[in-house]
Every structure is written in structure tokens, then in C-alpha cells.
Protein backbone atom coordinates (compact mmCIF):
# COMPACT_ATOMS: atom_id res chain seq x y z
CA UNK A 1 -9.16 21.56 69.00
CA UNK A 2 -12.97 21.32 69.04
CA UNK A 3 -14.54 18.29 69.91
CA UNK A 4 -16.25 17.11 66.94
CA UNK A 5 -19.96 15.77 67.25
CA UNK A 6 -22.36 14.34 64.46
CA UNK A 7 -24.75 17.09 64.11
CA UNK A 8 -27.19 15.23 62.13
CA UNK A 9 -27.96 11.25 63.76
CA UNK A 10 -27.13 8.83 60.88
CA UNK A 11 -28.19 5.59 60.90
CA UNK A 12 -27.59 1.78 59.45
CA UNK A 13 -30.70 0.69 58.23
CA UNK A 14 -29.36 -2.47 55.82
CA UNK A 15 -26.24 -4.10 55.58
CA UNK A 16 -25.57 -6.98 53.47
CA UNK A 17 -22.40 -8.71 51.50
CA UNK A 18 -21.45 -11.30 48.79
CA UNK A 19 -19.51 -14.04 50.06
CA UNK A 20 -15.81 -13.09 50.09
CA UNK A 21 -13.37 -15.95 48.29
CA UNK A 22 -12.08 -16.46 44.53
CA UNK A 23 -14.82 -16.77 41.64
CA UNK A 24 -13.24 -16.93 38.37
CA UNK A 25 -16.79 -16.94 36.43
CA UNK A 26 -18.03 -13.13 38.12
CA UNK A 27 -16.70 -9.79 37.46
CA UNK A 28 -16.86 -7.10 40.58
CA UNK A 29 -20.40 -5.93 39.30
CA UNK A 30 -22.01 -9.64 39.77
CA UNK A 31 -20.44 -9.15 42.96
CA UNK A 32 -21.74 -5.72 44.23
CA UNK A 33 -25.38 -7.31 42.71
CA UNK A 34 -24.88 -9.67 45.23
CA UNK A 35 -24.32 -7.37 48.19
CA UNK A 36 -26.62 -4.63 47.01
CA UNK A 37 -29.45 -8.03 46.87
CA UNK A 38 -28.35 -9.03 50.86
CA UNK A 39 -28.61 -5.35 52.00
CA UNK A 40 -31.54 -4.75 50.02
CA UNK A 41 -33.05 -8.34 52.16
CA UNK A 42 -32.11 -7.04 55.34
CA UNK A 43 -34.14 -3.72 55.53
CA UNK A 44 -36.87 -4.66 57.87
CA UNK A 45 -40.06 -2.69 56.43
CA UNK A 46 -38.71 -3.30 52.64
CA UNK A 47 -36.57 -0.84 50.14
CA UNK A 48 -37.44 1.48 46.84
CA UNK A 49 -34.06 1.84 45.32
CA UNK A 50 -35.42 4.66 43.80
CA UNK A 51 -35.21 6.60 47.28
CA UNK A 52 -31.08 6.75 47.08
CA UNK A 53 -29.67 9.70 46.61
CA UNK A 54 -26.03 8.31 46.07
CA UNK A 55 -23.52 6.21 46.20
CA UNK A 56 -20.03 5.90 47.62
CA UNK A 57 -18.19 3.14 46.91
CA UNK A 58 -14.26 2.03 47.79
CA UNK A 59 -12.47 0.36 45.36
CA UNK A 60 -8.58 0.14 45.55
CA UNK A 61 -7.60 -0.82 42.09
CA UNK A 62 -9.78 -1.95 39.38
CA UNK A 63 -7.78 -0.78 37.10
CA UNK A 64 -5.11 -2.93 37.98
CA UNK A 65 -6.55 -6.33 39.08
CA UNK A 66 -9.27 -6.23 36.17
CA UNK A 67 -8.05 -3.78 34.13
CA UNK A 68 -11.18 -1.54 34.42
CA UNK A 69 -11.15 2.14 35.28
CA UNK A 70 -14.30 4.90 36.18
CA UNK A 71 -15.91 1.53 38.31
CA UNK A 72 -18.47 3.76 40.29
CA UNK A 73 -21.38 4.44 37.89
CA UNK A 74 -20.77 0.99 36.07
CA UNK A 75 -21.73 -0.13 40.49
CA UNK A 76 -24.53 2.31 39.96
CA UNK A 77 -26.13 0.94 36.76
CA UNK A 78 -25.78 -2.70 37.62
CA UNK A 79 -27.94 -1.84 40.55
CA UNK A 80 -30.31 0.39 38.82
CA UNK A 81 -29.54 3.68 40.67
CA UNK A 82 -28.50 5.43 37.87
CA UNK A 83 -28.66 8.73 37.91
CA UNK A 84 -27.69 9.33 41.02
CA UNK A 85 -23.93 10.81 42.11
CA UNK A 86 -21.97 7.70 42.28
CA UNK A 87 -18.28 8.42 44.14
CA UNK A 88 -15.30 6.05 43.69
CA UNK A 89 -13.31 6.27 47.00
CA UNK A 90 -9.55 4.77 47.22
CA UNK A 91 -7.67 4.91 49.66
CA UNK A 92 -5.94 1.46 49.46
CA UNK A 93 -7.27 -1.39 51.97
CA UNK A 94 -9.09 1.29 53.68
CA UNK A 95 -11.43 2.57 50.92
CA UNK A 96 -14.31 1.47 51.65
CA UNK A 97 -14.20 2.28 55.42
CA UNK A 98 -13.42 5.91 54.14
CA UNK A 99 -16.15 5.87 51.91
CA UNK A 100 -18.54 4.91 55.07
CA UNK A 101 -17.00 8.04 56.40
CA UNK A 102 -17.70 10.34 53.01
CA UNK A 103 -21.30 8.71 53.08
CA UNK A 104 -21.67 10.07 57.05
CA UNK A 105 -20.52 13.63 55.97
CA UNK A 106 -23.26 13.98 53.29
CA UNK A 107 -25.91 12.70 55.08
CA UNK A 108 -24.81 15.02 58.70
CA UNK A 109 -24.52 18.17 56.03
CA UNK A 110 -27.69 17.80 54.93
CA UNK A 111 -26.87 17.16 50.67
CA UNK A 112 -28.46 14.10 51.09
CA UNK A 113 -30.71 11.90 53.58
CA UNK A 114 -30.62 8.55 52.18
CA UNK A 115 -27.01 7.22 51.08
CA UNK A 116 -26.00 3.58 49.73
CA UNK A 117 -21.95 2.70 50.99
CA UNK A 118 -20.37 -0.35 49.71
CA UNK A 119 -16.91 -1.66 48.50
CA UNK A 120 -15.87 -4.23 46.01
CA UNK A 121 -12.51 -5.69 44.84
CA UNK A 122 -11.96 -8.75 42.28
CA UNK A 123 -8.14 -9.91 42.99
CA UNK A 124 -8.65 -13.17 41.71
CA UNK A 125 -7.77 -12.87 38.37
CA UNK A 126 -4.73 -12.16 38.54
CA UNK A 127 -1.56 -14.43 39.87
CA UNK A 128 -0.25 -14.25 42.63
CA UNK A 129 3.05 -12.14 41.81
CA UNK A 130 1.06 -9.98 39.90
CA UNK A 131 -1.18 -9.39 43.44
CA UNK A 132 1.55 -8.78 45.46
CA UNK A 133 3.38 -5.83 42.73
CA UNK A 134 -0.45 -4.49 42.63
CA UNK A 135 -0.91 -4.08 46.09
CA UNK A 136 2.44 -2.56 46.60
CA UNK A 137 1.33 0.17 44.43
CA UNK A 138 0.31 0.93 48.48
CA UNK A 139 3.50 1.63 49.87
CA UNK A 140 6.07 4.63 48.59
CA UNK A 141 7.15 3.28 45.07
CA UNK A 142 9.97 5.81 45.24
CA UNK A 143 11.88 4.79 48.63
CA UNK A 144 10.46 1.25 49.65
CA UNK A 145 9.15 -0.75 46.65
CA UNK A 146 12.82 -0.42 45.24
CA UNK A 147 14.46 -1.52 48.27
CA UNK A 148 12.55 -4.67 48.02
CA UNK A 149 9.27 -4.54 50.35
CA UNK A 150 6.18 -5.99 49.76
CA UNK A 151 3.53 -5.95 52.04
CA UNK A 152 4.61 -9.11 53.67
CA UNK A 153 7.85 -7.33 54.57
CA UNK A 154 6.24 -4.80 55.57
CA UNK A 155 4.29 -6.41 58.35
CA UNK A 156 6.99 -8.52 59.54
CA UNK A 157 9.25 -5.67 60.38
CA UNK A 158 6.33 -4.43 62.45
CA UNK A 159 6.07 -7.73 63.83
CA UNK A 160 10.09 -8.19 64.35
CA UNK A 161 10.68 -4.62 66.07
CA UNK A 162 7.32 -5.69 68.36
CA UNK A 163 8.47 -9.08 69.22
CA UNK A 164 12.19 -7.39 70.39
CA UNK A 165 10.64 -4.91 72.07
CA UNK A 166 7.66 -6.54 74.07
CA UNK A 167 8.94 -10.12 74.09
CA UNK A 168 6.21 -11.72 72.21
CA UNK A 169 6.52 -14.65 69.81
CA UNK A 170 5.56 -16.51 66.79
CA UNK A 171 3.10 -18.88 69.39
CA UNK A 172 1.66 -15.25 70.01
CA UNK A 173 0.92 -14.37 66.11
CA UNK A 174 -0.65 -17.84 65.81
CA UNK A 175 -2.57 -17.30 68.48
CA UNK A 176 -4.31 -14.38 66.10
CA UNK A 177 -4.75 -17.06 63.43
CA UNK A 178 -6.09 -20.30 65.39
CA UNK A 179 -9.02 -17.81 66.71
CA UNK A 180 -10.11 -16.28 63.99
CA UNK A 181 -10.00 -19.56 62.01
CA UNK A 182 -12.07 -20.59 64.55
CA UNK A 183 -15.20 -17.41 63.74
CA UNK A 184 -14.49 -17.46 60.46
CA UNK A 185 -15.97 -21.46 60.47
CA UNK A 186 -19.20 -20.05 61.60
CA UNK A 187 -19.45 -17.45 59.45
CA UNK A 188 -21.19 -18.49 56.10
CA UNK A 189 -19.70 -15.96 53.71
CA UNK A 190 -15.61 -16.60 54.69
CA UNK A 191 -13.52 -17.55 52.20
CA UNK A 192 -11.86 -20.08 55.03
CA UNK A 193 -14.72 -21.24 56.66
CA UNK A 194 -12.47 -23.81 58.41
CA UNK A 195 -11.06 -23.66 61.97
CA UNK A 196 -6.63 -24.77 61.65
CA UNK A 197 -8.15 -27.94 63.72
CA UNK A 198 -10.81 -28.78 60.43
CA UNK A 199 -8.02 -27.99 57.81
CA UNK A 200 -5.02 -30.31 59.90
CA UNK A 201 -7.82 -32.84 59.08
CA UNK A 202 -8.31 -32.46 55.71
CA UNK A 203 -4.65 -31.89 54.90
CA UNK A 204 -4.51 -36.23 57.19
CA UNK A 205 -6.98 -37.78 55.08
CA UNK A 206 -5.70 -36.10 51.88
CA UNK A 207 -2.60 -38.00 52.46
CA UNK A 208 -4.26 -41.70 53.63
CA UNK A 209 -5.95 -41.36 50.92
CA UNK A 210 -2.99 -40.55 48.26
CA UNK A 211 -0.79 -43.18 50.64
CA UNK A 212 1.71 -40.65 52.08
CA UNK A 213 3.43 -40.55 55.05
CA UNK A 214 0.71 -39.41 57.87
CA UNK A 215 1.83 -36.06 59.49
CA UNK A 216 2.09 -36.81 62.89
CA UNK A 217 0.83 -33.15 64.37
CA UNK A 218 -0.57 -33.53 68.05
CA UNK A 219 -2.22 -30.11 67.84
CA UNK A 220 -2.43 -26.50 66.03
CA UNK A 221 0.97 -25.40 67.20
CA UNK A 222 2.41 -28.10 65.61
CA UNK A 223 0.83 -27.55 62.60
CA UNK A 224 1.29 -23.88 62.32
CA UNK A 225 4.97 -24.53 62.70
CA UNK A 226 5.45 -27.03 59.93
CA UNK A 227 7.49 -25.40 57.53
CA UNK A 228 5.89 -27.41 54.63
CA UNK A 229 2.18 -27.22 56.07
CA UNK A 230 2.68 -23.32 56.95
CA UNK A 231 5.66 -21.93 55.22
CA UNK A 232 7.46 -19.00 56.01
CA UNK A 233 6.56 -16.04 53.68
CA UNK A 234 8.45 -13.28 55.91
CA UNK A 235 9.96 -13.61 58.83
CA UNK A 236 8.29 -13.78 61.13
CA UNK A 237 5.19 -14.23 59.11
CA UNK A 238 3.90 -17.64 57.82
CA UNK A 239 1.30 -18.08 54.77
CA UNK A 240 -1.17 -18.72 58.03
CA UNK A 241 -0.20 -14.77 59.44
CA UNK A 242 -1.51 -13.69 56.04
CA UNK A 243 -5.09 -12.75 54.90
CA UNK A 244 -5.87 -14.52 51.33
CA UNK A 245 -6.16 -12.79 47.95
CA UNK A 246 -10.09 -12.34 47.97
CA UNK A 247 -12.79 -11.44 45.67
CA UNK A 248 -15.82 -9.67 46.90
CA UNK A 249 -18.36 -6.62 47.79
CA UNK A 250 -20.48 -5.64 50.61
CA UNK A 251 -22.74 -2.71 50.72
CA UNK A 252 -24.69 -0.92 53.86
CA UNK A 253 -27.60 1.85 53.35
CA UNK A 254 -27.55 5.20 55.26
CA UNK A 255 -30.33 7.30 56.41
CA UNK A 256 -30.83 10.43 58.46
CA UNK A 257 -31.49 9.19 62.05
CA UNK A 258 -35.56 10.88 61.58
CA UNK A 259 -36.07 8.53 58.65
CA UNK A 260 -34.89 5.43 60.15
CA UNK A 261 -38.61 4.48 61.52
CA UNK A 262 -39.87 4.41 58.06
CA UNK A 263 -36.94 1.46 56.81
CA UNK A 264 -36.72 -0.21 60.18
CA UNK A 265 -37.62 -0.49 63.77
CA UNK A 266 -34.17 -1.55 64.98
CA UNK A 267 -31.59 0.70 63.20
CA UNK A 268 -27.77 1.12 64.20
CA UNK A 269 -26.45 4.31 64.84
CA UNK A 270 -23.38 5.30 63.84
CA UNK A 271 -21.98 8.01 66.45
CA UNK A 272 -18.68 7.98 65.75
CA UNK A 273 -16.34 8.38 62.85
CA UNK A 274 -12.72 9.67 62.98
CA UNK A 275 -10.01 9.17 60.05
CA UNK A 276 -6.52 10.51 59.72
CA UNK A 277 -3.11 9.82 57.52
CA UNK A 278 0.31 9.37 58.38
CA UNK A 279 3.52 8.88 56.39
CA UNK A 280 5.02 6.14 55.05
CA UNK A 281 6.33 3.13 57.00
CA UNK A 282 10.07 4.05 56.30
CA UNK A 283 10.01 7.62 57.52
CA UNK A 284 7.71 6.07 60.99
CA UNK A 285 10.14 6.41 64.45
CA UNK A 286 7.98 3.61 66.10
CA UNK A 287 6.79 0.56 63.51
CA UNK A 288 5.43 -1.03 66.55
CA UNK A 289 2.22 1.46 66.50
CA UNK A 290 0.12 3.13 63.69
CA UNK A 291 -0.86 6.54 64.65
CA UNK A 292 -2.80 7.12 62.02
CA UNK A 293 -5.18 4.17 64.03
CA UNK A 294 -4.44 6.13 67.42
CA UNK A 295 -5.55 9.53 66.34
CA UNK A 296 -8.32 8.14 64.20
CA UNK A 297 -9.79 5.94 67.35
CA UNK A 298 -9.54 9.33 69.48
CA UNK A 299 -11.27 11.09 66.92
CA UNK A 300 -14.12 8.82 67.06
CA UNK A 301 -14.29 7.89 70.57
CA UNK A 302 -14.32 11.79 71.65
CA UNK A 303 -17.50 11.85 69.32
CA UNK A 304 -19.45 9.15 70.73
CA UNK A 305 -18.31 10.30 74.43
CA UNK A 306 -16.76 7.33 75.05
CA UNK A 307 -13.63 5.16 75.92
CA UNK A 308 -11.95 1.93 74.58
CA UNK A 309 -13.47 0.14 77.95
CA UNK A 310 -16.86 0.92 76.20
CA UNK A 311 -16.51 -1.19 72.85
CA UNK A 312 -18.09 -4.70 73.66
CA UNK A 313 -17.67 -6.26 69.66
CA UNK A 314 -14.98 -4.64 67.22
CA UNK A 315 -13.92 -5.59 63.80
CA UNK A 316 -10.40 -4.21 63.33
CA UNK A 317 -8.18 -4.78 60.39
CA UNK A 318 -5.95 -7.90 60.56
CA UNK A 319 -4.53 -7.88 56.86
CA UNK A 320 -1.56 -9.94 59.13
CA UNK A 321 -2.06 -11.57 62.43
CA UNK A 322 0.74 -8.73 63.68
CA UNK A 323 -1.61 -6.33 62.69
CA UNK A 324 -4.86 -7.20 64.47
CA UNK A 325 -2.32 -7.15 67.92
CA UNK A 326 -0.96 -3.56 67.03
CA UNK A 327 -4.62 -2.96 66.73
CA UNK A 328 -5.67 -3.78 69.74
CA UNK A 329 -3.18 -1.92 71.53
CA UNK A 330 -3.59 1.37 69.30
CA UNK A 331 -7.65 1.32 70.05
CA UNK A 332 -6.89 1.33 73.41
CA UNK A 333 -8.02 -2.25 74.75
CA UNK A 334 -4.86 -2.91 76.10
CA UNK A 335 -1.89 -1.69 76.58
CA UNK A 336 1.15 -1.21 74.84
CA UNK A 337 2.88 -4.22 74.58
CA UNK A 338 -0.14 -6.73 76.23
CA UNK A 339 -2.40 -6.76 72.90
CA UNK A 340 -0.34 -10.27 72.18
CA UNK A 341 -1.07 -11.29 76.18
CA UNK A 342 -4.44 -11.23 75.61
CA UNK A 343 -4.61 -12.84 72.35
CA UNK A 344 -2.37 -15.93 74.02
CA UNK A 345 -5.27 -15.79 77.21
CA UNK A 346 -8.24 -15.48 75.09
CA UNK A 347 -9.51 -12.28 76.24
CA UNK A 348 -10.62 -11.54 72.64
CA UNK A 349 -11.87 -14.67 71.72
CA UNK A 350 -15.39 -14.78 70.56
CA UNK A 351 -16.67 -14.91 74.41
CA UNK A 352 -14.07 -13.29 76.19
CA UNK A 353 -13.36 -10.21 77.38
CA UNK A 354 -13.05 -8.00 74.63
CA UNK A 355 -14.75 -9.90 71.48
CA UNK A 356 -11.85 -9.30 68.25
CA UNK A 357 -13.14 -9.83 65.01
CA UNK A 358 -16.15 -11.92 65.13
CA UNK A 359 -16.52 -12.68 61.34
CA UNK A 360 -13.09 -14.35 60.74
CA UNK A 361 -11.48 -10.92 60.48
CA UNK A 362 -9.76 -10.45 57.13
CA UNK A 363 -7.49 -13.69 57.75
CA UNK A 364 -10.59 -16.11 57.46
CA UNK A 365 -13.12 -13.76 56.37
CA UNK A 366 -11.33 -13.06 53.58
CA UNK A 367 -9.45 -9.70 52.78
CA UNK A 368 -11.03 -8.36 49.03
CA UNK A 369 -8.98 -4.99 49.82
CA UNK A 370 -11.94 -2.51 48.58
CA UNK A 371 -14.46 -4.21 50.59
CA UNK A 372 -12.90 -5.23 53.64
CA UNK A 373 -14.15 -2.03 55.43
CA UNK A 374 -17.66 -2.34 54.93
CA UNK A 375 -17.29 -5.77 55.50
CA UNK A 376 -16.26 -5.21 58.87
CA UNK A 377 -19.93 -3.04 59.19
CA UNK A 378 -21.90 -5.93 58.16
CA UNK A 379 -20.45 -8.27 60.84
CA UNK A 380 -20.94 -5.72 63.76
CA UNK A 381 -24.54 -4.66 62.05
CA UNK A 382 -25.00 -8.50 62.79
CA UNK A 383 -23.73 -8.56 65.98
CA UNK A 384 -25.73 -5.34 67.42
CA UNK A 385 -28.67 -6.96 66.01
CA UNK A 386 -28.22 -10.33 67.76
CA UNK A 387 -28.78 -12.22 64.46
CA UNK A 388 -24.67 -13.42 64.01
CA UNK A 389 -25.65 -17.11 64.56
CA UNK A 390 -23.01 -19.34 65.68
CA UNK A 391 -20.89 -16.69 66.04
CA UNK A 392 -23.32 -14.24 68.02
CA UNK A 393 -21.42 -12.63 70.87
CA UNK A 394 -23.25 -13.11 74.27
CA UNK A 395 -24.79 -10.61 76.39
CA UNK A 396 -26.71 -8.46 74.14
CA UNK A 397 -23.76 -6.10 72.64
CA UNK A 398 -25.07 -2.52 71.98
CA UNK A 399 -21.65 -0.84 71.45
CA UNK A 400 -19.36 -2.10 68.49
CA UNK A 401 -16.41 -0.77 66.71
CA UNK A 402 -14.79 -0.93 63.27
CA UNK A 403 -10.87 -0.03 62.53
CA UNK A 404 -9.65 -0.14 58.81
CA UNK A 405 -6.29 0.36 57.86
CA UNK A 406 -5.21 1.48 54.16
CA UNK A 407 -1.45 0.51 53.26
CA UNK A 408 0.78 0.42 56.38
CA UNK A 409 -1.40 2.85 58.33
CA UNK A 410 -1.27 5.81 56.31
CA UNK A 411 -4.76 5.75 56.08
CA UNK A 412 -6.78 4.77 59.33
CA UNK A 413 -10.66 5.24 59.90
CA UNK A 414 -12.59 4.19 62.79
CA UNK A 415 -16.34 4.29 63.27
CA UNK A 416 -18.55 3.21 66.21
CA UNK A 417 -22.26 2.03 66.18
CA UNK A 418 -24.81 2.07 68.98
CA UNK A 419 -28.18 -0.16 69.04
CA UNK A 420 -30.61 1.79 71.52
């Protein structure tokens, strides 16, 4: 095949998001305000909304969590960009990461120059049960809903057939959760913004207080394996291997690279963007890799002209700790069957090796499914900028990477940004 190149430069020029959590009182529109207000903030030399030419955005199911259908050009109005094309993009937890992608394709074809991409999803309002049936909507509702998966299930038969094969273990999964507990505390928009070591606390004085017995945990492990402090949802999966039900929207403006110098003196460049399917979990000969992720990594690193040993920051999707390991691996960081080795030596720990999901990832960050892919773009926007704060990866990153997953890798798109 032909390698595939951006023929047009596209750049980031703004990049903002609400913060991601549960907020009863706001519909998915206060919530895109919100973003579209931070992005809006962030472009350097200021913004006329009246200079958009369109808008993608990824929603996964409005319909079903608030019971509201034809969501884009309600987005549009509530930001005053009506009117302007506004696209709804689903596919599942990956929709707004494939809408980034629509939004590079009409700005590299030449339709438009000056794109807004964002994502939103309000899960909140529903209970929990009702979540987990709407989300499952996500896997084959012919062959696996029926036989009793959700996505839970899901994920820990990844996570069981990887733990046979490669020897890792539940210390290895937790390992996933402690660190990004741990960014997500310095990151002001997470829904957790608590490392396990702040919440063991709480969960102590909470029971001085109330006069219960005192749990006598001597550190994180022992917390994480406290079947009444972290119980088990699937095996091997505990509530603290699973990103929350979230509510939320982020949103990041486009331009063609030549018009960048009028919005901003420091742009990112997005230079490469790959995205492919694959079928569902149940008809997969390997669960232990999504290759979906693997051909849609390719794809993108071929277009940028470079290789996994490249990326120096990366967002990639950890709906489940399981998943953020698999993710390493299928990006090419490590290899198959180490991803959980390097979690357990901190090699992607905010200031190790190979930095893994700066912003909390989805498990602290929160995970509001439509807007988790953009999401990811704001935190490496932040990161290529220097301006991440607490959580600011050292040495001046230039190269960073975002992977977003839809269902159980059916969908996968990755993208990679460059600050020159």
C-alpha cells in the first residue's frame, strides 16, 4: 500500500475541556459551553467564532443516556456557530477521537480551513444498571450481550487470557490504577482528583469519626485488595480497574498549518492520524491484543515518519487498567507481554521512561465515553506546550501521542502531534 502523508499541515491552535465528573444540575450543552469557553481562552492572539467553518463532534449515545437525538446542531447553536455544517460522529468510546480524524480530512482536502472538534457525553443521569445495558449497546447484541457480557466481562477476559499467557497479576493491574490516581490528583478537571494514598485516608477518618473499626491497611496494595474497600466487579477486575461513569465535553480548534500564525505563535501539529476496525471480541483469535490499535498506530506512525521509540507523552485509552497495558504493548513501547513490567517498574510513570497518561487517563480523569478522545488532545496540547502544571512532564516533550479505543477495539484511532 501507499504510504499515506498529510498533504495539507493541520494544526491545534486551542484546546480546552469542562471538568469531567457527575453534575446532576447541567445537560451536555452547558457542558460543551464550558469546553467551547476553555478552548476559546486558550487561543493565544484571541478567537472570532464567526471564522469556523464546522463542526465535528463525537457523541456515543445521547439518545440513550439523556434521551436526546440529532445532538450536533443543538452543540452548534449553544455555541453560536450556527449555520455552519455541524457532524455527529459515533463510534462508541472512540467518537470523538474519530471525529478529530473527520475534522483532519476536511481541513487536508481543502473543504474547509478552520474546523472546531469536540466530544460530549452526560452518563450521569442515568443508574448505574441502566449505564452498563447502554454501553453494551457497544458490543454484538446478537452473539455476546445474550451470553451475558458487559463491558466489565469483557475486559477481564482480556485481562485473564493476558495474565495466563504472560504471567502478570492483579499487583500488575493495580499498578495501572495507583499511578494514574496519582496524575489524575494534579490534574484540576478529574473527576478523582485523589491519589489511592489520599482516598485510604479519607475512607480512616470517615470511620474515627463514625466510631468504626479502623482499617488497618499498611499501604495501597493492601487497600486495593480489600474486598469491601475495592470489590471485585469481574474477575480479575476490581471497581478500582474501572474508569467511572462520567459527565463531560472537551473541544479543540483546527486550522490549516498557513493560518496558524494568525491564532497563535506556538501551535501543535498534528502529523499523524491512522484509524481502522476490527470485529467483535468473540470472533478475535488473540484477546490479548487489539489490532484495530496495531494497524491504526502503524497507520499513523508511517505518516509522521516515525517509530514508537519517538513518542515522549501519550494519552492512550485505559477504559480498564488491562487496557492501558494492552495499549502499551500494541503502540509499540514495549513488547508483547512486558507492557505490565513496566507499569510494575515505573517506566511510564509521570517521569519515567515512557510518560502513560499524564491527565489521570480515563480511570481518574474520568471516562465521559463521547469525550474521552478529545480529552486525551487537551492533556497532550498541555503537555507539548509545557503549561500541564504539577503534572508537566520534564524535558521539554515535542512528540506526543493519543490512542482511543471504541467498544472492545473495533474501532481504534491514533493521532500524533509535534511542537516545532
Amino acid at each position: 500500500m501507499t504510504q499515506r502523508k498529510i498533504g495539507r499541515g493541520v494544526a491545534i491552535v486551542g484546546a480546552g475541556m469542562s471538568h469531567f465528573g457527575a453534575f446532576p444540575d447541567l445537560a451536555s450543552r452547558d457542558l460543551f459551553v464550558r469546553a467551547f469557553s476553555a478552548m476559546r481562552a486558550s487561543v493565544e492572539k484571541g478567537l472570532d467564532p464567526a471564522v469556523i467553518q464546522a463542526l465535528y463532534i463525537g457523541n456515543y449515545s445521547s439518545e440513550l443516556f439523556e434521551g436526546q437525538g440529532h445532538i450536533a446542531p443543538l452543540m452548534a447553536d449553544w455555541v453560536g456557530l450556527t449555520p455552519i455544517p455541524a457532524i455527529r460522529i459515533e463510534d462508541a468510546c472512540a467518537s470523538s477521537g474519530v471525529a478529530l480524524h473527520q475534522g483532519i480530512i476536511a481541513i487536508t482536502s481543502g473543504m474547509y480551513d478552520i474546523v472546531l472538534v469536540g466530544g460530549i457525553e452526560k452518563m450521569t443521569d442515568l443508574p448505574t444498571e441502566q449505564v452498563t445495558d447502554a454501553l453494551s449497546t457497544a458490543g454484538d447484541v446478537l452473539y455476546e450481550i445474550p451470553a451475558g457480557f458487559t463491558f466489565p466481562g469483557f475486559y477481564a477476559a482480556m485481562a485473564s487470557a493476558y495474565m495466563v499467557r504472560y504471567g502478570a497479576t492483579s499487583e500488575s493491574l493495580m499498578a495501572v490504577g495507583i499511578k494514574n490516581h496519582d496524575n489524575g490528583a494534579r490534574n484540576p478537571k478529574a473527576q478523582f482528583g485523589s491519589t489511592i494514598s489520599d482516598i485510604m485516608a479519607a475512607k480512616t477518618a470517615k470511620a474515627q469519626n463514625k466510631g468504626y473499626a479502623v482499617p488497618s491497611w499498611e499501604n495501597e496494595l493492601d487497600f486495593l485488595h480489600d474486598d469491601r474497600a475495592n470489590p471485585m466487579i469481574a474477575w480479575p477486575l476490581r471497581l478500582f480497574d474501572c474508569s467511572p461513569i462520567s459527565d463531560g465535553a472537551a473541544a479543540v480548534l483546527l486550522v490549516a498549518d498557513d493560518l496558524a500564525p494568525t491564532f497563535s505563535d506556538h501551535p501543535i501539529h498534528i502529523i499523524g492520524s491512522g484509524q481502522a476496525s476490527d470485529v467483535a471480541l468473540h470472533d478475535r483469535p488473540d484477546p490479548t491484543i487489539l489490532r484495530a490499535a496495531r494497524r491504526a498506530g502503524q497507520q499513523a506512525y508511517e505518516m509522521a515518519g516515525l517509530t514508537p521509540a519517538d513518542i515522549q507523552v501519550a494519552e492512550v485509552h485505559d477504559c480498564f487498567t488491562i487496557a492501558e497495558l494492552l495499549a502499551t504493548e500494541d503502540l509499540g513501547f514495549f513488547e508483547p507481554g512486558r507492557g505490565y513490567v513496566a507499569a510494575e517498574q515505573g517506566l511510564t510513570r509521570r517521569h519515567g521512561l515512557k510518560p502513560i497518561n499524564t491527565s489521570g487517563g480515563l480511570k481518574s480523569k474520568g471516562h465521559p465515553v463521547g469525550a474521552s478522545g478529545v480529552g486525551q488532545v487537551v492533556e497532550i496540547w498541555h503537555q507539548l506546550q509545557g503549561n500541564a502544571g504539577e503534572r508537566q512532564v520534564s524535558g521539554e516533550p515535542a512528540i506526543g501521542l493519543t490512542h482511543n479505543v471504541g467498544g472492545t477495539g473495533q474501532t481504534a484511532v491514533v493521532h500524533i502531534f509535534e511542537r516545532r
